[in-house]
Protein backbone atom coordinates (compact mmCIF):
# COMPACT_ATOMS: atom_id res chain seq x y z
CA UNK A 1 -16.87 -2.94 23.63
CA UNK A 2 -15.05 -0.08 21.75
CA UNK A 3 -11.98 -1.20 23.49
CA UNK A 4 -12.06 -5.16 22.76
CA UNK A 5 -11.99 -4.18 19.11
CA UNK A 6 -9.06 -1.87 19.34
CA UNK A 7 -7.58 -4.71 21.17
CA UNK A 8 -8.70 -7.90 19.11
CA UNK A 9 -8.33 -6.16 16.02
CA UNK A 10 -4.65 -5.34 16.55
CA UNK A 11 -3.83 -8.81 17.73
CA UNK A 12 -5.49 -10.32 14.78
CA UNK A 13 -3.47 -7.58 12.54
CA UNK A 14 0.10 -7.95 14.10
CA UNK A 15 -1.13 -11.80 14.72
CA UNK A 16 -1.69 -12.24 10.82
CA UNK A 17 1.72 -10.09 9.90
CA UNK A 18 4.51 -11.41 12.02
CA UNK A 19 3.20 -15.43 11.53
CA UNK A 20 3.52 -14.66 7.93
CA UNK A 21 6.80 -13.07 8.20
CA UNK A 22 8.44 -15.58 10.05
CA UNK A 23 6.53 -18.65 8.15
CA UNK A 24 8.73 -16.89 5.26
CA UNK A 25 11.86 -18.29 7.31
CA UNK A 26 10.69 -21.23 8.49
CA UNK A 27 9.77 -22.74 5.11
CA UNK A 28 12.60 -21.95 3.48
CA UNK A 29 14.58 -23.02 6.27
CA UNK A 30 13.30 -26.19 6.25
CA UNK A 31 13.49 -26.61 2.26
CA UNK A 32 17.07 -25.68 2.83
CA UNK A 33 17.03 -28.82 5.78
CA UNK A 34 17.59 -26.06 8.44
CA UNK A 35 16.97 -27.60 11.64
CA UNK A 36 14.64 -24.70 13.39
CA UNK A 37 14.62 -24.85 17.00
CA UNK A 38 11.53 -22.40 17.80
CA UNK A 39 8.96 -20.21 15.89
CA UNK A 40 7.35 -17.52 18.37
CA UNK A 41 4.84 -16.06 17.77
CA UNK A 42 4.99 -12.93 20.59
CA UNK A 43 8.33 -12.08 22.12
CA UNK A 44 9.25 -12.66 26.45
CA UNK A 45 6.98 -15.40 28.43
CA UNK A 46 5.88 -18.26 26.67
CA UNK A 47 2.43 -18.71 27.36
CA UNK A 48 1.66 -22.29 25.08
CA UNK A 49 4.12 -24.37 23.24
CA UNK A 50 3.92 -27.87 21.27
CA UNK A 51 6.70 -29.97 19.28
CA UNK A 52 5.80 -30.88 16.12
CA UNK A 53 7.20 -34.39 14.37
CA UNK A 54 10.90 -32.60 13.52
CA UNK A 55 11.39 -31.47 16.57
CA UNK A 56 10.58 -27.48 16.26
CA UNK A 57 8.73 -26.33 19.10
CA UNK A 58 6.04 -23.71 18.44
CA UNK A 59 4.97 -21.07 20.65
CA UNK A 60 3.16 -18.09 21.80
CA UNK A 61 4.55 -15.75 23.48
CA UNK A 62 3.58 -12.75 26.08
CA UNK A 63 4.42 -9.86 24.65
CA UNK A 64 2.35 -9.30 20.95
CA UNK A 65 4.77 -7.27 18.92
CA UNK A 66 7.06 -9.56 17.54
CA UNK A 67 7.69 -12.98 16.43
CA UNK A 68 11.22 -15.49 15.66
CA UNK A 69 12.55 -18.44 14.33
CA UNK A 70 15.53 -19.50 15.94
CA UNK A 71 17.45 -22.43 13.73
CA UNK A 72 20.33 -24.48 14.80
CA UNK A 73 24.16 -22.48 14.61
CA UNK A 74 27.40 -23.40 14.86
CA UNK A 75 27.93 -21.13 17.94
CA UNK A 76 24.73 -21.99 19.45
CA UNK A 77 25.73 -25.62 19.87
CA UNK A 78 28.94 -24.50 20.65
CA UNK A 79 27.86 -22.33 23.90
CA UNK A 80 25.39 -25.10 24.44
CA UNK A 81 27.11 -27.57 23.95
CA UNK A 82 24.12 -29.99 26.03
CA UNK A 83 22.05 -29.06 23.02
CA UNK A 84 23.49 -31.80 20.99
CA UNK A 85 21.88 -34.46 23.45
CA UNK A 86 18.26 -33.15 21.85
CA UNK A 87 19.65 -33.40 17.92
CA UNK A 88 19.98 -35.92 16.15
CA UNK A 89 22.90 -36.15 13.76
CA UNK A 90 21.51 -35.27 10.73
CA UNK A 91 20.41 -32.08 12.46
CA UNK A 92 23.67 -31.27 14.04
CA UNK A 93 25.35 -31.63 10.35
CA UNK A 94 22.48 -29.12 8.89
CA UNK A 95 23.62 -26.05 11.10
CA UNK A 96 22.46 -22.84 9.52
CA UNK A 97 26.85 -21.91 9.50
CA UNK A 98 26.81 -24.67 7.60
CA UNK A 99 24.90 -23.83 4.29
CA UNK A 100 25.90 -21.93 0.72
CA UNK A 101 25.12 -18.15 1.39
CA UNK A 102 22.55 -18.26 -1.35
CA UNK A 103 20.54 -20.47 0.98
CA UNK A 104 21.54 -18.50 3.77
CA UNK A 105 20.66 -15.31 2.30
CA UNK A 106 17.46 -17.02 0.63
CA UNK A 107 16.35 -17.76 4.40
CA UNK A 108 16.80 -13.93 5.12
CA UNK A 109 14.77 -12.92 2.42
CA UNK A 110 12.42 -15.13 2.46
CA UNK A 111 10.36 -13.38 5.47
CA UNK A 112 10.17 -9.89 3.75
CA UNK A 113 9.51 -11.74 0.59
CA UNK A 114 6.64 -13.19 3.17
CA UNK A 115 5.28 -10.28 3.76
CA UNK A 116 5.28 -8.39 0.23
CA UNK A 117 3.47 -11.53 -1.43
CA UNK A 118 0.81 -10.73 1.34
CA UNK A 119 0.84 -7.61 0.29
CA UNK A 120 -0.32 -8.30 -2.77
CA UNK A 121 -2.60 -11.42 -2.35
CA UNK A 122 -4.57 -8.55 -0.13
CA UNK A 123 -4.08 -5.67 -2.39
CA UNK A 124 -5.41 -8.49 -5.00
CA UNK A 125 -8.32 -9.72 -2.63
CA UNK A 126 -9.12 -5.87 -2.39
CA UNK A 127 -9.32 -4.68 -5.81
CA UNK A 128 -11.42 -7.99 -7.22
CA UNK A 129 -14.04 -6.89 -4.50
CA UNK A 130 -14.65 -3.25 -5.07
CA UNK A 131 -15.81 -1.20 -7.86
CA UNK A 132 -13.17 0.59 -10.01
CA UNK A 133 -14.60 3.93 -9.99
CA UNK A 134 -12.43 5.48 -12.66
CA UNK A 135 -11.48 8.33 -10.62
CA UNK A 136 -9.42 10.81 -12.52
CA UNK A 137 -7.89 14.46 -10.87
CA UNK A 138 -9.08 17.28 -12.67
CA UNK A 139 -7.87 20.52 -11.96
CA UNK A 140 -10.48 22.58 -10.22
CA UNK A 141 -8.18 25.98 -9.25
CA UNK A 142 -4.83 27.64 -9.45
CA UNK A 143 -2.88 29.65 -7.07
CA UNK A 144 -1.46 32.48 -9.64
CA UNK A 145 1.62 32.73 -6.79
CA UNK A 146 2.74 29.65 -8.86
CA UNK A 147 5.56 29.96 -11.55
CA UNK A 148 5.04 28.58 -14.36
CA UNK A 149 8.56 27.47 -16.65
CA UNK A 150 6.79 26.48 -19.91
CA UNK A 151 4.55 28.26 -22.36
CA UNK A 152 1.90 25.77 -21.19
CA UNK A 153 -0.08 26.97 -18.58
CA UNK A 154 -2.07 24.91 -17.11
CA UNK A 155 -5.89 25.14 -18.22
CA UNK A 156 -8.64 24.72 -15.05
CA UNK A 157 -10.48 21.20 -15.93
CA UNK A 158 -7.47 19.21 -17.35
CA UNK A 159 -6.62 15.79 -15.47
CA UNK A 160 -3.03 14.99 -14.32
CA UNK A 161 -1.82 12.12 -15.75
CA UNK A 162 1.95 11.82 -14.54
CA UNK A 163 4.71 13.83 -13.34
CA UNK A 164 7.75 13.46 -14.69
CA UNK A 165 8.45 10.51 -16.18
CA UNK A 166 5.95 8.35 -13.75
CA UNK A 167 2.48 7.71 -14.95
CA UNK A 168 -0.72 8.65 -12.79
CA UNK A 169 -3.29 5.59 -12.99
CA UNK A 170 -4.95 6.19 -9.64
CA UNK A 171 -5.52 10.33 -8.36
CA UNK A 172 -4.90 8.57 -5.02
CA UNK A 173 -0.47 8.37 -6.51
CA UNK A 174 -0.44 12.26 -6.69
CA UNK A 175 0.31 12.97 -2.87
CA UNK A 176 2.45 9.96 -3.21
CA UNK A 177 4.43 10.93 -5.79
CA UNK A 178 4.86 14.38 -4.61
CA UNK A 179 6.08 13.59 -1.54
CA UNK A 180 9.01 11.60 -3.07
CA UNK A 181 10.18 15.42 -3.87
CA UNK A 182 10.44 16.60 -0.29
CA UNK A 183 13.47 19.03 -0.39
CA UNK A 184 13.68 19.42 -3.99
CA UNK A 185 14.82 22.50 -5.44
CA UNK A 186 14.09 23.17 -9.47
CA UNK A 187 11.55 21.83 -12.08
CA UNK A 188 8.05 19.39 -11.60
CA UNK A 189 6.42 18.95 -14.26
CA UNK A 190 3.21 18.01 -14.64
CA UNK A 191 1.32 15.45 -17.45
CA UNK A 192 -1.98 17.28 -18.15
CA UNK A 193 -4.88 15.72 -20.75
CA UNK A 194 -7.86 17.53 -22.01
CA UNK A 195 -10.35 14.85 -21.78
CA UNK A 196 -12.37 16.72 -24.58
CA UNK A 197 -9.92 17.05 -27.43
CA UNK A 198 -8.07 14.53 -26.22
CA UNK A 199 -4.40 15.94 -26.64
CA UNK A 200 -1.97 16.34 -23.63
CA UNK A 201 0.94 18.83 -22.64
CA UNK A 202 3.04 19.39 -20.37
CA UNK A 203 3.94 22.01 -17.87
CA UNK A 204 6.64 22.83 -15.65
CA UNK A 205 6.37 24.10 -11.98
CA UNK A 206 9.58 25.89 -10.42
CA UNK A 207 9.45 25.02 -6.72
CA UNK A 208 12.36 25.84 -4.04
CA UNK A 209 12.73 23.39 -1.07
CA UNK A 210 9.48 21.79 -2.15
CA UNK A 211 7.14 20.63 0.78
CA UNK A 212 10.01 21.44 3.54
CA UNK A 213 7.75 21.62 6.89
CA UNK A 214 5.24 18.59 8.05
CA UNK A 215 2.65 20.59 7.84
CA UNK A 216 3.09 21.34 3.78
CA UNK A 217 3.32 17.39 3.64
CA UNK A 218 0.04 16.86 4.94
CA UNK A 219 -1.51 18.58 1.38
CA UNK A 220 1.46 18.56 -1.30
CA UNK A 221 -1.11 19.11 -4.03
CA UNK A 222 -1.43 23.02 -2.51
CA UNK A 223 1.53 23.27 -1.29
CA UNK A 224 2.51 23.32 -5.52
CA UNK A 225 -0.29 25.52 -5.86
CA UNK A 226 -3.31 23.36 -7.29
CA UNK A 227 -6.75 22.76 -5.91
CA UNK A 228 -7.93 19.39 -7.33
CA UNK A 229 -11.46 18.13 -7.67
CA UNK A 230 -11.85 14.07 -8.16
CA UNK A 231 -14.17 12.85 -10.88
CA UNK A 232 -15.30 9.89 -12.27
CA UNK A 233 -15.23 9.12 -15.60
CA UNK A 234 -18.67 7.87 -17.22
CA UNK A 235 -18.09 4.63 -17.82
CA UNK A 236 -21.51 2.09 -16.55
CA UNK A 237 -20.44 -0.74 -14.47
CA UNK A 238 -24.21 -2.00 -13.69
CA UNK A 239 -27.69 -1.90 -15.56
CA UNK A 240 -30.22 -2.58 -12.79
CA UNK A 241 -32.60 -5.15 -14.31
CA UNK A 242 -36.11 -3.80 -15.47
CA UNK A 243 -34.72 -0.13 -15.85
CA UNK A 244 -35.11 2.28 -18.72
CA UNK A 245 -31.69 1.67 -19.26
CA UNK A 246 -31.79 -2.09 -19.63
CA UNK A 247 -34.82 -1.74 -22.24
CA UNK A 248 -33.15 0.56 -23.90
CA UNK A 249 -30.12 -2.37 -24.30
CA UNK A 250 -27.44 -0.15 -22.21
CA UNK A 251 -24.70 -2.73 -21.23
CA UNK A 252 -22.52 -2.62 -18.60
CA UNK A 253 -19.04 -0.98 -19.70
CA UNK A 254 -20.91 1.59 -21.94
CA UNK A 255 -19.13 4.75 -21.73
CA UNK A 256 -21.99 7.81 -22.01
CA UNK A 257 -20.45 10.74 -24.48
CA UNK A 258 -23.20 12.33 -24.85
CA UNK A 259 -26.83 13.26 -23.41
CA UNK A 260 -29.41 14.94 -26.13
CA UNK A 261 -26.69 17.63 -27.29
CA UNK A 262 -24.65 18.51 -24.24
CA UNK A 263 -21.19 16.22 -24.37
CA UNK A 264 -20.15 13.88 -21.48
CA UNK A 265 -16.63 13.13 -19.81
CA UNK A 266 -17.81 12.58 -16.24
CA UNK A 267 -20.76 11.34 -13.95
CA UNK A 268 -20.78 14.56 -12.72
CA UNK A 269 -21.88 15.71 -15.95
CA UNK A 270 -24.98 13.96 -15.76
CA UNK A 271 -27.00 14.36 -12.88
CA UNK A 272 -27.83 17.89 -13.82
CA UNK A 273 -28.84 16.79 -17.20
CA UNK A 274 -31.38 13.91 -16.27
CA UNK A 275 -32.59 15.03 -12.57
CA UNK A 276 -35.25 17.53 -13.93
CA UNK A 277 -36.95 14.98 -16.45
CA UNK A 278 -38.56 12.71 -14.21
CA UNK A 279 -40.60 10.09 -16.79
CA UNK A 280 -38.65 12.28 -19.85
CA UNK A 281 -37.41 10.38 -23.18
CA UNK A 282 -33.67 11.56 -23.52
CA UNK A 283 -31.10 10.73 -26.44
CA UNK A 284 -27.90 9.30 -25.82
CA UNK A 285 -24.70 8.36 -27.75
CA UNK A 286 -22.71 5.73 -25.88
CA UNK A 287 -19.20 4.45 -26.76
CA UNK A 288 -19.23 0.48 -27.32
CA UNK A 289 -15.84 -1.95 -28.33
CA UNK A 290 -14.38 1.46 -30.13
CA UNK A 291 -18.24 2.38 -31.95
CA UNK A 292 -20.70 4.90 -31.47
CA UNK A 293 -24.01 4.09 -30.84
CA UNK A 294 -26.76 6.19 -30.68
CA UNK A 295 -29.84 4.94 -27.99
CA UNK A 296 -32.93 6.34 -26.81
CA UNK A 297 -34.11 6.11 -23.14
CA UNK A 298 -36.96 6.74 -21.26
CA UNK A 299 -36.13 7.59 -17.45
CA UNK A 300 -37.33 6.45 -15.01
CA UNK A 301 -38.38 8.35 -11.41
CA UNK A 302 -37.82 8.20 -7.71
CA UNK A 303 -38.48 10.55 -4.69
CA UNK A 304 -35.81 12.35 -3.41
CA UNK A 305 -35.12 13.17 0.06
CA UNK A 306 -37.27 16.41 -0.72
CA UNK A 307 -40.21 14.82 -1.43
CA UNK A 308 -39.41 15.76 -5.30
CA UNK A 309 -39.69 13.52 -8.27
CA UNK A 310 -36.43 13.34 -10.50
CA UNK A 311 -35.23 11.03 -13.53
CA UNK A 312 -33.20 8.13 -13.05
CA UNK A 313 -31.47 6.24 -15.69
CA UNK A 314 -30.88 3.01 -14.34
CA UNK A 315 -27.63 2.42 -13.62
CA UNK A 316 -24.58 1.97 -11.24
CA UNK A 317 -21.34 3.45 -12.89
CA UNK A 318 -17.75 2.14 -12.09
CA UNK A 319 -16.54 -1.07 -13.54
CA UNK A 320 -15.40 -4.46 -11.72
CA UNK A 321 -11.75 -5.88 -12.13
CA UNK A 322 -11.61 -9.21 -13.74
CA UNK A 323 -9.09 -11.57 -11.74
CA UNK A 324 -5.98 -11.09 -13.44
CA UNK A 325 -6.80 -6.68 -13.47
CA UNK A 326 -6.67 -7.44 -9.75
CA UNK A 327 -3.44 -9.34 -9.65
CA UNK A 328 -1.55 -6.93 -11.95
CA UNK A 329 -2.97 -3.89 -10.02
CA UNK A 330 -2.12 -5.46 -6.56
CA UNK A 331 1.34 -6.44 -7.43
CA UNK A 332 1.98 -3.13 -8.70
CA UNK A 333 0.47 -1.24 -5.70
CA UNK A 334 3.14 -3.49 -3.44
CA UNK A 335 6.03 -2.30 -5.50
CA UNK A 336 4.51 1.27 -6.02
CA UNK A 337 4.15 1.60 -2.10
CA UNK A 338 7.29 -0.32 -1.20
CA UNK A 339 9.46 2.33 -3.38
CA UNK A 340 7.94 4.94 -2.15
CA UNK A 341 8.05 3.78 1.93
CA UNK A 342 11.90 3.26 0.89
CA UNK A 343 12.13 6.97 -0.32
CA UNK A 344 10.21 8.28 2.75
CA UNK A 345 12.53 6.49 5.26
CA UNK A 346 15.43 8.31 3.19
CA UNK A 347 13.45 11.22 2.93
CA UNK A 348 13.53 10.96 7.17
CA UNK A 349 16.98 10.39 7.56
CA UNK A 350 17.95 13.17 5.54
CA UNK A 351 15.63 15.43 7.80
CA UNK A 352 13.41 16.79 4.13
CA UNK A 353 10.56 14.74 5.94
CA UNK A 354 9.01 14.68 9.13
CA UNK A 355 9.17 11.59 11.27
CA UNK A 356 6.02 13.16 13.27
CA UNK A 357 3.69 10.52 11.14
CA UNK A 358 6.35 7.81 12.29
CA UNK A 359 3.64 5.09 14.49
CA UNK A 360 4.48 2.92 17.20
CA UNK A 361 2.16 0.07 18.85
CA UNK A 362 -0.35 2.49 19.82
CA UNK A 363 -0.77 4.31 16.85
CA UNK A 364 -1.09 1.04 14.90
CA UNK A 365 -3.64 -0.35 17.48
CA UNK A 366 -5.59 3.26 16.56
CA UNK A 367 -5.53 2.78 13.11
CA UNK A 368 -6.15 -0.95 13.34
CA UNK A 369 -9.31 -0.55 15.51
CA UNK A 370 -10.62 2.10 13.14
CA UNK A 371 -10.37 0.46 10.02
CA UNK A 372 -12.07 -2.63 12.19
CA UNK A 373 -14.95 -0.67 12.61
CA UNK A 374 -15.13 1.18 9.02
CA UNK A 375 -15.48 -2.98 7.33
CA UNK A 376 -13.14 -5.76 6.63
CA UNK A 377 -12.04 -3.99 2.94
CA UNK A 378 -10.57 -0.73 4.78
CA UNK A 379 -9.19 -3.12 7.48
CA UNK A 380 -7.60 -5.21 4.86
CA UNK A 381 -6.20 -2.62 2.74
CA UNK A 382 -4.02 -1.65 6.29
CA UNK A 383 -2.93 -5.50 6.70
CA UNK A 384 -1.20 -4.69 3.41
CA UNK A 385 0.43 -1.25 3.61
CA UNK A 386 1.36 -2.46 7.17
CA UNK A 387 2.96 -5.59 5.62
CA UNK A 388 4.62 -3.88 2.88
CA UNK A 389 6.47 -1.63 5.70
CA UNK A 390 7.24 -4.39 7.96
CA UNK A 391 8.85 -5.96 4.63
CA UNK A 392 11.06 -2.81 4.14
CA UNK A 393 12.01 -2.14 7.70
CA UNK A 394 12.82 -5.52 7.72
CA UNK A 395 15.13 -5.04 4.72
CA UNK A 396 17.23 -1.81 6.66
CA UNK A 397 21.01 -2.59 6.92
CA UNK A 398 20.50 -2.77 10.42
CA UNK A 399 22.62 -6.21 11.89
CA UNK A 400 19.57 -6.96 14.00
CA UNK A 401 17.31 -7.10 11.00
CA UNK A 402 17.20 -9.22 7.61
CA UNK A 403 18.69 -6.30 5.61
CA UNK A 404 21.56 -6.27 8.11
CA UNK A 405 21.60 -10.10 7.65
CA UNK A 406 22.30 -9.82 3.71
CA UNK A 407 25.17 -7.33 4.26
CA UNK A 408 27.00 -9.29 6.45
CA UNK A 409 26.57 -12.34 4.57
CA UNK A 410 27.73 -9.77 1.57
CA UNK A 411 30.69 -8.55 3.59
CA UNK A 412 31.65 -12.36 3.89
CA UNK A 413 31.52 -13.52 0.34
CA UNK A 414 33.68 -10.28 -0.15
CA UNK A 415 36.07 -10.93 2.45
CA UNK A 416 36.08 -15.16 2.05
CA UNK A 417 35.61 -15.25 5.79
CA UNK A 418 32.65 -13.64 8.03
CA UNK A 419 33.73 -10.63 10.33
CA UNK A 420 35.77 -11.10 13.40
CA UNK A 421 33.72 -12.13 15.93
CA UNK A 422 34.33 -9.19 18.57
CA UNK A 423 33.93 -6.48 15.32
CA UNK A 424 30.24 -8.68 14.68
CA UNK A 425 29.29 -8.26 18.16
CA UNK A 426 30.03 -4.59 18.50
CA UNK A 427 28.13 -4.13 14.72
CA UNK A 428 24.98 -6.17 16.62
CA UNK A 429 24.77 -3.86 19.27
CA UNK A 430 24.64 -0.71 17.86
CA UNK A 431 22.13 -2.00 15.52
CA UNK A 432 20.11 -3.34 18.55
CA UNK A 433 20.82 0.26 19.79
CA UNK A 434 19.10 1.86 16.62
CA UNK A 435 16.66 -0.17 16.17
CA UNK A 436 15.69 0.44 19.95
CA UNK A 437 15.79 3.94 19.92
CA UNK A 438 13.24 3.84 16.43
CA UNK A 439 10.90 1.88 18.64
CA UNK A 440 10.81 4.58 21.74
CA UNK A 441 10.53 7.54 19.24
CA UNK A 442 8.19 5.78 17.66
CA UNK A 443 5.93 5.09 20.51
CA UNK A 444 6.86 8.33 21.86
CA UNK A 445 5.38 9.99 19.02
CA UNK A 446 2.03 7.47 19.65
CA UNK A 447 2.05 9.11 23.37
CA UNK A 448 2.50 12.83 21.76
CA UNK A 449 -0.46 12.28 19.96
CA UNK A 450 -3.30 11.93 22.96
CA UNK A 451 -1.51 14.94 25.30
């Protein structure tokens, strides 16, 4: 059983990315009156195939790791030449050769472009469906190994908020956004806010071939010297009906400051304060539209797992994203994560990152079947992270792939001509050759992993 979802969940995965990819061709193909000959779904053996009404024949394929369109060329019908018995003349005269390079290169793009508006229609789909927990990184420790460049050192409790220049909304960016410094020799600094006064500083970090082994990567947050505990700021996202807090008119989006005298910042804050007064009439001061209100509350009880009594106040913190919240926050997470898979890959070639992390079919398959099993959020929130990378692979210079595509068709608006055919051929293989070798390394490192 354990095996079928490995196995149906990465078909359905690579199924779901691929068709999408290559419907980005096909339609714009056809807008551009492209005849298209095939779209595979699966690469080798064709297992089923039907025509439609214009003559494209779709089909599935053996082998599950791959997908293509193949449209009408110039050279095609010229190596072919019995091809033209199966076109009709309108076909023949709308070769793929035969269109503007915009609507060449718009045919290119358009399966990347594919796969990134996945991307975020899932990130989107994702986010309108769970609970914004307003998770902020606090820092909880310091290494004093750590230099320190400014005046400001860094006080234990403060939040990051950016490095650099680039703004922290979600803790989850921090290892992100370190990683981009792989190999970097000279100043991070950090964005740090005192949630209590309210002011922020910043403070520089000298670091010297920052994060230069795989297994610093794996934790950059220590490898700069920080320990970081995540909280959640105490803002109420439900008022369970019939509760203390719902008689006491709490609304959802109340943000708690304070609890009798002791002040508030995080959820963390409060359990300590309300857990011993079971049935106990506690003052609050809330934060409403800007305002301060002040509201009394009676807790409520339940029974631990204990068997002791302790106060409850009624309500479910975090807050829900309205529809456009989860549009902006998805499209952003696409380009967030598509910079920084762009960086990585450089990050790779110039050896300042490991390529152990690098997955191939099997490790994909792994992660596929695992996220399967954890619920269709975490197995969705893959489908777009995979989608985003399989939109900037795609986009490599590589001849074989759409980025190679675009430089060629580049190189030919430069030149007025395309590339001599013998110097295009030579160009294709090596970047069949590359591409090739990414694949074996990449499954080898797949194998590696279970020996």
């Amino acid at each position: 059983m354990s095996t079928l979802i490995y196995i149906s969940s990465f078909l359905v995965l690579i199924g779901i990315l691929v068709t999408i990819h290559e419907y980005g061709h096909f339609i714009v193909a056809r807008m551009c009156k492209v005849h298209v000959q095939t779209f595979s779904l699966g690469m080798g053996p064709v297992i089923y195939k039907k025509k439609d009404k214009h003559g494209t024949e779709f089909a599935l394929s053996a082998l599950p790791l791959g997908g293509y369109v193949s449209m009408i060329t110039d050279k095609l019908v010229e190596v072919e030449p019995e091809i033209r018995n199966e076109l009709t003349d309108e076909q023949l005269k709308n070769t793929f050769d035969s269109k503007p390079k915009w609507q060449r290169a718009a045919i290119m793009f358009a399966g990347p472009l594919a796969n990134f508006l996945l991307a975020i229609l899932v990130f989107s789909i994702v986010f309108m469906n769970t609970t914004n927990l307003n998770n902020v990184a606090t820092v909880q420790n310091i290494n004093e190994s750590v230099l320190f460049q400014t005046s400001n050192n860094i006080n234990i409790g403060d939040e990051i908020v950016g490095i650099n220049s680039q703004t922290i909304s979600d803790p989850k960016d921090i290892p992100l956004e370190l990683l981009s410094y792989a190999g970097f020799s000279g100043e991070i600094n950090l964005n740090l806010l005192n949630r209590t006064s309210g002011e922020t500083y910043r403070s520089a970090i000298i670091v010297n071939d920052f994060l230069s082994t795989s297994e610093l990567q794996k934790d950059p947050l220590s490898a700069l010297g920080l320990d970081i505990e995540y909280k959640n700021l105490a803002v109420i996202g439900k008022v369970t009906k019939g509760s203390s807090a719902e008689l006491a008119g709490l609304e959802s989006g109340d943000i708690i400051t304070k609890i009798d005298s002791n002040s508030i910042v995080y959820i963390q804050d409060i359990n300590n304060l309300i857990k011993d007064k079971p049935n106990s009439s506690i003052d609050l001061i809330i934060e409403r539209d800007g305002n301060n209100i002040f509201k009394q509350v009676d807790l409520d009880s339940f029974i631990n797992t204990e068997g002791k009594s302790v106060g409850s106040l009624g309500v479910q913190f975090g807050s829900k994203r309205s529809f456009i919240e989860s549009i902006v926050k998805g499209t952003y997470e696409t380009y967030n994560l598509s910079l920084k898979t762009l960086q990585f890959i450089g990050k790779m070639i110039t050896g300042n990152m490991g390529a152990e992390n690098l997955s191939g079919p099997i490790g994909i398959a792994q992660m596929a079947g695992d996220t399967a099993k954890a619920g269709i959020i975490p197995f969705l929130y893959l489908m777009a992270l995979l989608s985003i990378s399989l939109g900037v692979l795609n986009l490599l210079p590589l001849p074989v792939l759409d980025g190679g595509q675009l430089v060629l068709l580049g190189i030919e608006a430069v030149r007025g001509k395309p590339l001599p055919e013998k110097i295009e051929g030579y160009v294709f293989t090596v970047g069949a050759v590359l591409v090739g070798m990414l694949m074996i390394f990449a499954i080898f490192n797949d194998i590696s992993r279970y020996i």
